[in-house]
PDB file of N, CA and C in Angstrom:
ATOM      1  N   UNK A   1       4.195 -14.744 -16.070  1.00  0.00           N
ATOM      2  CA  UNK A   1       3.047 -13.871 -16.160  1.00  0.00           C
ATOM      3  C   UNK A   1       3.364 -12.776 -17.182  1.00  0.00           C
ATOM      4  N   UNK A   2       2.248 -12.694 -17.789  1.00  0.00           N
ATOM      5  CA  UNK A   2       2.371 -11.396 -18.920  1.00  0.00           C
ATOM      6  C   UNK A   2       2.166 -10.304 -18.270  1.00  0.00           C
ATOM      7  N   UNK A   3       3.260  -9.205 -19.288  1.00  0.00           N
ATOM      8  CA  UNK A   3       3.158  -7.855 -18.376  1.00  0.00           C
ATOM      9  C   UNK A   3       2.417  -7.117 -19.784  1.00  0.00           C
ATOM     10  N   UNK A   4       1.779  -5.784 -19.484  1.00  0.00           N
ATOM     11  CA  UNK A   4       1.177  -5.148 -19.933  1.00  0.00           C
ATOM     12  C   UNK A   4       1.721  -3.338 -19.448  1.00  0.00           C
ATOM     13  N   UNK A   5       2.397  -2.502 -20.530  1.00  0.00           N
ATOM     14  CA  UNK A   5       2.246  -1.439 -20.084  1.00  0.00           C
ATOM     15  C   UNK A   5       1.422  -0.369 -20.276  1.00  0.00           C
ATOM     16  N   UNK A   6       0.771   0.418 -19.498  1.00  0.00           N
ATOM     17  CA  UNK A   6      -0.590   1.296 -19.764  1.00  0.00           C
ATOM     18  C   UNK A   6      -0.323   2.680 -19.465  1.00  0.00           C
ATOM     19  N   UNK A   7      -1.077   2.960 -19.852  1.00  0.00           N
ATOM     20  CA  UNK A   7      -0.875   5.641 -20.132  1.00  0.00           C
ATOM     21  C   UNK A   7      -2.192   5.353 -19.036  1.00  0.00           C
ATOM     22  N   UNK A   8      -1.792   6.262 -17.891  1.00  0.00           N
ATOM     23  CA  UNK A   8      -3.021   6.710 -17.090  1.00  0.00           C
ATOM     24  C   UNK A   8      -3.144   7.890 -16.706  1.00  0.00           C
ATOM     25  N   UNK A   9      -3.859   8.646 -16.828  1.00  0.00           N
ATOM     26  CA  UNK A   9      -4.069  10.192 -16.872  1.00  0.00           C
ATOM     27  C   UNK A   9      -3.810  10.251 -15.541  1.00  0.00           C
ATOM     28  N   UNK A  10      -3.173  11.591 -14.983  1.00  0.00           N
ATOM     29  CA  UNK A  10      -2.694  11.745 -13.849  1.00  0.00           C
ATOM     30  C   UNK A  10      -3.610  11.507 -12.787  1.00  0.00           C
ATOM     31  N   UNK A  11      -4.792  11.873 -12.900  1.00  0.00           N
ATOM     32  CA  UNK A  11      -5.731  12.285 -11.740  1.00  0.00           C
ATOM     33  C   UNK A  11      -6.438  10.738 -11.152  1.00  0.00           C
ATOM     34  N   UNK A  12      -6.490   9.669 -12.451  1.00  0.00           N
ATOM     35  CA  UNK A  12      -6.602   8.434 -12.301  1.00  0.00           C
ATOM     36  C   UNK A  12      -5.871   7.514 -11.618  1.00  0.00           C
ATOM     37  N   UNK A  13      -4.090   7.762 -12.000  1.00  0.00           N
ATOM     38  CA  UNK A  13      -3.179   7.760 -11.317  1.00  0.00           C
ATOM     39  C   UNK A  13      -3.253   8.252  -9.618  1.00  0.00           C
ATOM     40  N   UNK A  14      -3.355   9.140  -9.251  1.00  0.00           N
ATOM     41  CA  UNK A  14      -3.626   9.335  -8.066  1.00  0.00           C
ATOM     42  C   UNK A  14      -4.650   8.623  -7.239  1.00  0.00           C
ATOM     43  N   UNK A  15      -5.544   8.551  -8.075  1.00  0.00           N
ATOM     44  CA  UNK A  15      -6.804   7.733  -6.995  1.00  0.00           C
ATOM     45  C   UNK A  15      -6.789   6.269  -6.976  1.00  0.00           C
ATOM     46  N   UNK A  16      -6.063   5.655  -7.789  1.00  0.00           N
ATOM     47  CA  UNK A  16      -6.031   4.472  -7.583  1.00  0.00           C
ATOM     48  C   UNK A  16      -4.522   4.409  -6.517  1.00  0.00           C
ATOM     49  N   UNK A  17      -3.593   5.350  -6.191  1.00  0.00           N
ATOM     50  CA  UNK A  17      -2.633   5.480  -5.137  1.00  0.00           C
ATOM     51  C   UNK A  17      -3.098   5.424  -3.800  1.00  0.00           C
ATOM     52  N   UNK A  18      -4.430   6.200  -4.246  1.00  0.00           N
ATOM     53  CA  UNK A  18      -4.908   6.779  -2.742  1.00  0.00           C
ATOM     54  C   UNK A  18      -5.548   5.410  -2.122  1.00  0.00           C
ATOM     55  N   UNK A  19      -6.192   4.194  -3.207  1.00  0.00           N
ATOM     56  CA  UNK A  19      -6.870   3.084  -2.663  1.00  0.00           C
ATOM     57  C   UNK A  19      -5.628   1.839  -2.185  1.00  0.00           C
ATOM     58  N   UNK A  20      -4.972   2.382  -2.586  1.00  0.00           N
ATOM     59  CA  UNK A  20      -3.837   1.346  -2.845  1.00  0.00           C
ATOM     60  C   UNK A  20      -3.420   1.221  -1.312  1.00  0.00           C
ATOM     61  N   UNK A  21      -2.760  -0.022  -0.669  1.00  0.00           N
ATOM     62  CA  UNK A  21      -3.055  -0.804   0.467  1.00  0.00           C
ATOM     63  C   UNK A  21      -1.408  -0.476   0.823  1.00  0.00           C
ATOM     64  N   UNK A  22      -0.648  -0.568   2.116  1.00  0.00           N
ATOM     65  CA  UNK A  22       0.470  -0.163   2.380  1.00  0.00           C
ATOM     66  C   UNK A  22       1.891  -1.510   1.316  1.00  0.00           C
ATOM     67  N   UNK A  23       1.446  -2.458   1.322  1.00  0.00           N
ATOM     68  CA  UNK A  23       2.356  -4.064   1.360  1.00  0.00           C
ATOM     69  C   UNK A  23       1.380  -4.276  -0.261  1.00  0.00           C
ATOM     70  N   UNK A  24       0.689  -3.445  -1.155  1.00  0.00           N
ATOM     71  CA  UNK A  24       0.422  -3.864  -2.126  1.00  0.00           C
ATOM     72  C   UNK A  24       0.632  -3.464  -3.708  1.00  0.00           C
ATOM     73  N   UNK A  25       0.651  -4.230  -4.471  1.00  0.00           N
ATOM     74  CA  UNK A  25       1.457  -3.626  -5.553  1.00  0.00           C
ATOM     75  C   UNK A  25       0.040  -2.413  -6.364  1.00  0.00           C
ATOM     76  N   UNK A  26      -0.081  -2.526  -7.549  1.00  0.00           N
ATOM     77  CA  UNK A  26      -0.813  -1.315  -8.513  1.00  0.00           C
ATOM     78  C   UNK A  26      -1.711  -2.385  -8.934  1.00  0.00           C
ATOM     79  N   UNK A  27      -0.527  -3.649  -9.417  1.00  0.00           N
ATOM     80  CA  UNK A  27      -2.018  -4.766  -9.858  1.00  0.00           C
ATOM     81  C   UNK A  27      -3.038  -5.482  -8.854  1.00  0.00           C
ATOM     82  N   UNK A  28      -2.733  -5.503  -7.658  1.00  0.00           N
ATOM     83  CA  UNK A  28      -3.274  -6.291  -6.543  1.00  0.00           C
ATOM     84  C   UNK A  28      -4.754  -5.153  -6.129  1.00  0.00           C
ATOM     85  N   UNK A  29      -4.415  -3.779  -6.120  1.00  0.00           N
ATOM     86  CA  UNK A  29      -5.337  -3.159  -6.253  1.00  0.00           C
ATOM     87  C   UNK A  29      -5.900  -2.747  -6.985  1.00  0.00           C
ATOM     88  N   UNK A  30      -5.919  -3.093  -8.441  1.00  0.00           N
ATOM     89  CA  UNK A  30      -6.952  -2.895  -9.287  1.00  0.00           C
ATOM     90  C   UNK A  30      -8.107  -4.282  -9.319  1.00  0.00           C
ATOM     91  N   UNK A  31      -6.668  -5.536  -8.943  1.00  0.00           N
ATOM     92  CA  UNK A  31      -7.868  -6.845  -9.003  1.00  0.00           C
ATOM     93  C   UNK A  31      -8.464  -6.647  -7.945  1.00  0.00           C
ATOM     94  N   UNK A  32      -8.253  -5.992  -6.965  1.00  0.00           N
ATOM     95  CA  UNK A  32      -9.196  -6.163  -5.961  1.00  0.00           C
ATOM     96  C   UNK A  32     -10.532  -5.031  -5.873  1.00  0.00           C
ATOM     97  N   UNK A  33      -9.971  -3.982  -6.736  1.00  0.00           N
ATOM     98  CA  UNK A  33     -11.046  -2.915  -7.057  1.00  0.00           C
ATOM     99  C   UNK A  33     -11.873  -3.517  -8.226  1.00  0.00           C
ATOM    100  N   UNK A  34     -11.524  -4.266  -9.097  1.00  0.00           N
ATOM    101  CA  UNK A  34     -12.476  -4.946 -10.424  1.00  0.00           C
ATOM    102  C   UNK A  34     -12.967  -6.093  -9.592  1.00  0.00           C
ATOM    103  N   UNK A  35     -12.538  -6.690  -8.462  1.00  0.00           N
ATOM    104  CA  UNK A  35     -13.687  -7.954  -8.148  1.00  0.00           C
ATOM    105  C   UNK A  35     -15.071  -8.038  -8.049  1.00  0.00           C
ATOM    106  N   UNK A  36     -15.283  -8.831  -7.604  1.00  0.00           N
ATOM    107  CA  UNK A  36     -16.996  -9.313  -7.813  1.00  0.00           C
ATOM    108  C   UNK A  36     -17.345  -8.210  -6.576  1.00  0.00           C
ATOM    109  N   UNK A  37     -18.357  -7.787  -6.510  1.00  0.00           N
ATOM    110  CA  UNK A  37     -18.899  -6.765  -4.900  1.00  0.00           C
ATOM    111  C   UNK A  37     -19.360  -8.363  -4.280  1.00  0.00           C
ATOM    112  N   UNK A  38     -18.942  -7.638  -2.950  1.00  0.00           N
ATOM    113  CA  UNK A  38     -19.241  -8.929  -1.832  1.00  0.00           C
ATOM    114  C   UNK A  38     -20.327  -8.649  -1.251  1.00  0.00           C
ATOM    115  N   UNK A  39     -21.092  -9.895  -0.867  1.00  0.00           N
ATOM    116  CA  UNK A  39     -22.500  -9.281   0.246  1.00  0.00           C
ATOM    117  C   UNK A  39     -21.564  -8.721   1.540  1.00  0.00           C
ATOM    118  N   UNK A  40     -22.949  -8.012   2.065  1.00  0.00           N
ATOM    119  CA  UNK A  40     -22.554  -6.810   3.287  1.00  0.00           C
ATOM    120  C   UNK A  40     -21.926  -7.997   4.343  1.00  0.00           C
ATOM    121  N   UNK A  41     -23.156  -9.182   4.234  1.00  0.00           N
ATOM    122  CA  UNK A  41     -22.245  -9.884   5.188  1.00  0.00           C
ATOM    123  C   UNK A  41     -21.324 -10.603   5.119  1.00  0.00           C
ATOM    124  N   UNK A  42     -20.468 -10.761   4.150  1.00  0.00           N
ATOM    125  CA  UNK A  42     -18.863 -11.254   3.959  1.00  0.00           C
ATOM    126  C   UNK A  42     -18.314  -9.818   4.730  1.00  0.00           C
ATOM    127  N   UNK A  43     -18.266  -9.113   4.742  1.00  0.00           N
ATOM    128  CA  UNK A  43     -17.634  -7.766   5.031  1.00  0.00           C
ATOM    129  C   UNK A  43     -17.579  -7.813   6.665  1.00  0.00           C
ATOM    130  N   UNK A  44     -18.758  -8.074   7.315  1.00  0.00           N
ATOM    131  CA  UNK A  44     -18.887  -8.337   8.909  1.00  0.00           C
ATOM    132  C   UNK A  44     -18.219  -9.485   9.285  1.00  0.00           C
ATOM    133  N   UNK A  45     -18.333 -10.792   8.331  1.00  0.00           N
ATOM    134  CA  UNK A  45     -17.722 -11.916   8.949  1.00  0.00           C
ATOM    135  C   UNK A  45     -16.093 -11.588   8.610  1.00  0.00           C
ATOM    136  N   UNK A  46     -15.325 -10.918   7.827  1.00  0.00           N
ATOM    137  CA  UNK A  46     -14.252 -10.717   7.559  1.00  0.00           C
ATOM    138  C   UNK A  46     -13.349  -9.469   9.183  1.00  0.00           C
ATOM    139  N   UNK A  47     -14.473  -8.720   9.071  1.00  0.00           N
ATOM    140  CA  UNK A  47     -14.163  -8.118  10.173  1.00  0.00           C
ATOM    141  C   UNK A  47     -14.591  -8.792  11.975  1.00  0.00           C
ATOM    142  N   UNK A  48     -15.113  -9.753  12.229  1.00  0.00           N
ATOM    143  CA  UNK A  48     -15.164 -10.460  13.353  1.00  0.00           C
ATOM    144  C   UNK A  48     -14.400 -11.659  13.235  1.00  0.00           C
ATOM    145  N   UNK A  49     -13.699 -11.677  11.916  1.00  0.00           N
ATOM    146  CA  UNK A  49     -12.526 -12.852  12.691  1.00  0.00           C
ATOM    147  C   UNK A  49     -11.197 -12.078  11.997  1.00  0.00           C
ATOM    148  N   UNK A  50     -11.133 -10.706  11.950  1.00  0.00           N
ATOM    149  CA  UNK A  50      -9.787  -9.885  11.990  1.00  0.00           C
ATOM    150  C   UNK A  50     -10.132  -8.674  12.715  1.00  0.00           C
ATOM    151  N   UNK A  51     -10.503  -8.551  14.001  1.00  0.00           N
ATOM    152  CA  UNK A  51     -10.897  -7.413  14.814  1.00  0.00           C
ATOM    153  C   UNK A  51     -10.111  -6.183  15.055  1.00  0.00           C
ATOM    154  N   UNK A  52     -10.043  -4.967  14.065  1.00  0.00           N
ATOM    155  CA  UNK A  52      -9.171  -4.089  14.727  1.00  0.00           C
ATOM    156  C   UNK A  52      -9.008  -4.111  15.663  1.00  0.00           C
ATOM    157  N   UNK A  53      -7.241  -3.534  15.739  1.00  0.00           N
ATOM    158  CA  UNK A  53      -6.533  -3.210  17.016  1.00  0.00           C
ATOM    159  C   UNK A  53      -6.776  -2.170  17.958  1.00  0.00           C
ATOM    160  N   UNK A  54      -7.643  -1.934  18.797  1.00  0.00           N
ATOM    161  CA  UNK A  54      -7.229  -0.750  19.007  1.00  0.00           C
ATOM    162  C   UNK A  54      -6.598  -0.313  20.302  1.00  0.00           C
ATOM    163  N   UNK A  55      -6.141   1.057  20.355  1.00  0.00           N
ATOM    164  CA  UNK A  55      -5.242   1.377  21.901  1.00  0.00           C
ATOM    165  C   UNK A  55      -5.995   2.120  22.872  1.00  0.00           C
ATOM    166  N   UNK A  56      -6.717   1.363  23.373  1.00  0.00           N
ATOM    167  CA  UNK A  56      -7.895   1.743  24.650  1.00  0.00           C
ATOM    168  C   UNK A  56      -7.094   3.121  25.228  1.00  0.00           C
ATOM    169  N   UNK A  57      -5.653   3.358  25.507  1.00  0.00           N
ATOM    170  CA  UNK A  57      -5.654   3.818  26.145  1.00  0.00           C
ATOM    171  C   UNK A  57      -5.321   5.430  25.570  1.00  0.00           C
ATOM    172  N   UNK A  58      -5.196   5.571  24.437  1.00  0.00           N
ATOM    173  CA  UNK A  58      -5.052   6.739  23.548  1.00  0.00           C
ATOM    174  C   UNK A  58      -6.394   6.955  23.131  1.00  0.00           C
ATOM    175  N   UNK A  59      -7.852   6.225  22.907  1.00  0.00           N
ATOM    176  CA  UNK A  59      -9.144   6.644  23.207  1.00  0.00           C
ATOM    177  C   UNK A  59      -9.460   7.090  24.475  1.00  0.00           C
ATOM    178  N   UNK A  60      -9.301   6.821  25.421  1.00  0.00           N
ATOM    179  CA  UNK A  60      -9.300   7.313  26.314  1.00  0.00           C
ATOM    180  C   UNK A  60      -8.578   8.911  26.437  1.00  0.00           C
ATOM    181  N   UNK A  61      -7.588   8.989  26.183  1.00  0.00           N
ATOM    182  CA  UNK A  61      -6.871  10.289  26.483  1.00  0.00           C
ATOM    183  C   UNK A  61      -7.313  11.143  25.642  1.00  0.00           C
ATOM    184  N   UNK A  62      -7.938  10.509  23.996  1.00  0.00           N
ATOM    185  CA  UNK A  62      -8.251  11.804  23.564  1.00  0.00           C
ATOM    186  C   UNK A  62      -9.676  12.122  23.546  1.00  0.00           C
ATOM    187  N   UNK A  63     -10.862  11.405  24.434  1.00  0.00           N
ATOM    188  CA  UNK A  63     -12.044  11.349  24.873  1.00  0.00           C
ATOM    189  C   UNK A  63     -11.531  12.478  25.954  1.00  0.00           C
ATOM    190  N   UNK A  64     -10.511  12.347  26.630  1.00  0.00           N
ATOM    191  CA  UNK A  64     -10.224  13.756  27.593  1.00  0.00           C
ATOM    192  C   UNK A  64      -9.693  14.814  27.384  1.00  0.00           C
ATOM    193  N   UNK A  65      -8.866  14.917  26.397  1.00  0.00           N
ATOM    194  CA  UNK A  65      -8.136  15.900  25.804  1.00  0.00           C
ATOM    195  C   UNK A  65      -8.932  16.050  24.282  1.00  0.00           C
ATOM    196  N   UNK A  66      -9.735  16.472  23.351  1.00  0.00           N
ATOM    197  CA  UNK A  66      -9.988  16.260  21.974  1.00  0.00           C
ATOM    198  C   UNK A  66      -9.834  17.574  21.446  1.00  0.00           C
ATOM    199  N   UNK A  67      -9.299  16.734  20.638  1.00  0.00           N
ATOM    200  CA  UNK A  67      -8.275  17.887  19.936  1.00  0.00           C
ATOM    201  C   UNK A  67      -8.931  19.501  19.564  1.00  0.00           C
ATOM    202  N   UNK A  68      -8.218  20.228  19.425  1.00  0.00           N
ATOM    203  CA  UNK A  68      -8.670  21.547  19.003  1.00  0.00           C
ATOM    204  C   UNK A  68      -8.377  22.670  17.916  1.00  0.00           C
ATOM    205  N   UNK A  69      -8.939  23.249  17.233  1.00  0.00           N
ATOM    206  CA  UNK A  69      -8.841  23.747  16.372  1.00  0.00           C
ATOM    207  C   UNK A  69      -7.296  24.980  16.426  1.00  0.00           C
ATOM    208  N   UNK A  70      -6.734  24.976  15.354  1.00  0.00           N
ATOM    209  CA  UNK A  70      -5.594  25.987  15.669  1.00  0.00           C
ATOM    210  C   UNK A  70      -6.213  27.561  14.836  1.00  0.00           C
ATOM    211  N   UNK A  71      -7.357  27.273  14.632  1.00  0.00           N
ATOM    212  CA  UNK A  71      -7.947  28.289  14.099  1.00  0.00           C
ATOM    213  C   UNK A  71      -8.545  29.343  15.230  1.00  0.00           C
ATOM    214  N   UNK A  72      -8.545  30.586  14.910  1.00  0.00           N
ATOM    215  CA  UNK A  72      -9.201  31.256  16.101  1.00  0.00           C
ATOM    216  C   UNK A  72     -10.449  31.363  16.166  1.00  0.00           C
ATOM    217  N   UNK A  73     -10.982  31.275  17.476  1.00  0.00           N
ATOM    218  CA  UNK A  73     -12.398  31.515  17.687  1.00  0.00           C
ATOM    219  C   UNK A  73     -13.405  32.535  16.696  1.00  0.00           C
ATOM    220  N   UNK A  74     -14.314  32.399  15.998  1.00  0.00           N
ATOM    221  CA  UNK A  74     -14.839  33.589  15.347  1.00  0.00           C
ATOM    222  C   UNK A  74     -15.833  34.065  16.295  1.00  0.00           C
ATOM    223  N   UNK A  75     -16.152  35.400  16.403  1.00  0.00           N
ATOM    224  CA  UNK A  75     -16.691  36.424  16.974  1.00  0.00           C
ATOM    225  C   UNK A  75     -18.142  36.126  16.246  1.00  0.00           C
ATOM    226  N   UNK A  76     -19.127  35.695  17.471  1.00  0.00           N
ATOM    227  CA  UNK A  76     -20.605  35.474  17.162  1.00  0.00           C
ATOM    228  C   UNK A  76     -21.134  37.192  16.778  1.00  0.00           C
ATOM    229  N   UNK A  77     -21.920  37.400  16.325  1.00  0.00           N
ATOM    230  CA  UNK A  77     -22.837  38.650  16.429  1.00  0.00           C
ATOM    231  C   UNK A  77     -24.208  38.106  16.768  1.00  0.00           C
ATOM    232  N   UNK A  78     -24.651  39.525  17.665  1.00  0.00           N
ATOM    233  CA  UNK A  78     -25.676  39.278  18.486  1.00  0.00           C
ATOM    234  C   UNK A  78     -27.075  39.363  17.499  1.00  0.00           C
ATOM    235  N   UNK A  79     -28.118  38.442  17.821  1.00  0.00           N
ATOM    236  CA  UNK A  79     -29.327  38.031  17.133  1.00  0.00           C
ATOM    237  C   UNK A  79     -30.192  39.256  17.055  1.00  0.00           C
TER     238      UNK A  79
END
């Protein structure tokens, strides 16, 4: 495979980091950012036969506990 080296302005650089997938390289996410757009429903059938994981039981705890601001309360003034 031919390699190609390229100048990318920093800020470009960053956002294509930020899309970039944990297990994927720089080129895997650009081909996958230049692909064809998929219909909405490839996107649903992709997600009903790879169903996030999720941990019922840490929704749960933080449906009871949700989280809170470390900021302090601000002082309403009266109407």
């Amino acid at each position: 495979m031919t390699r190609k080296t390229v100048s990318l302005d920093l800020d470009v650089y960053r956002g294509l980091k930020r899309r970039q997938t944990r297990h994927e390289t720089l080129s895997a996410t650009l081909r996958r950012m230049l692909a064809d757009d998929k219909d909405p429903a490839d996107y649903l059938d992709e997600l009903a036969a790879n169903p996030p994981k999720v941990n019922i039981a840490l929704l749960r705890h933080r449906q009871e506990n949700p989280l809170r601001s470390s900021r302090p309360l601000r002082k309403r003034h009266a109407a």
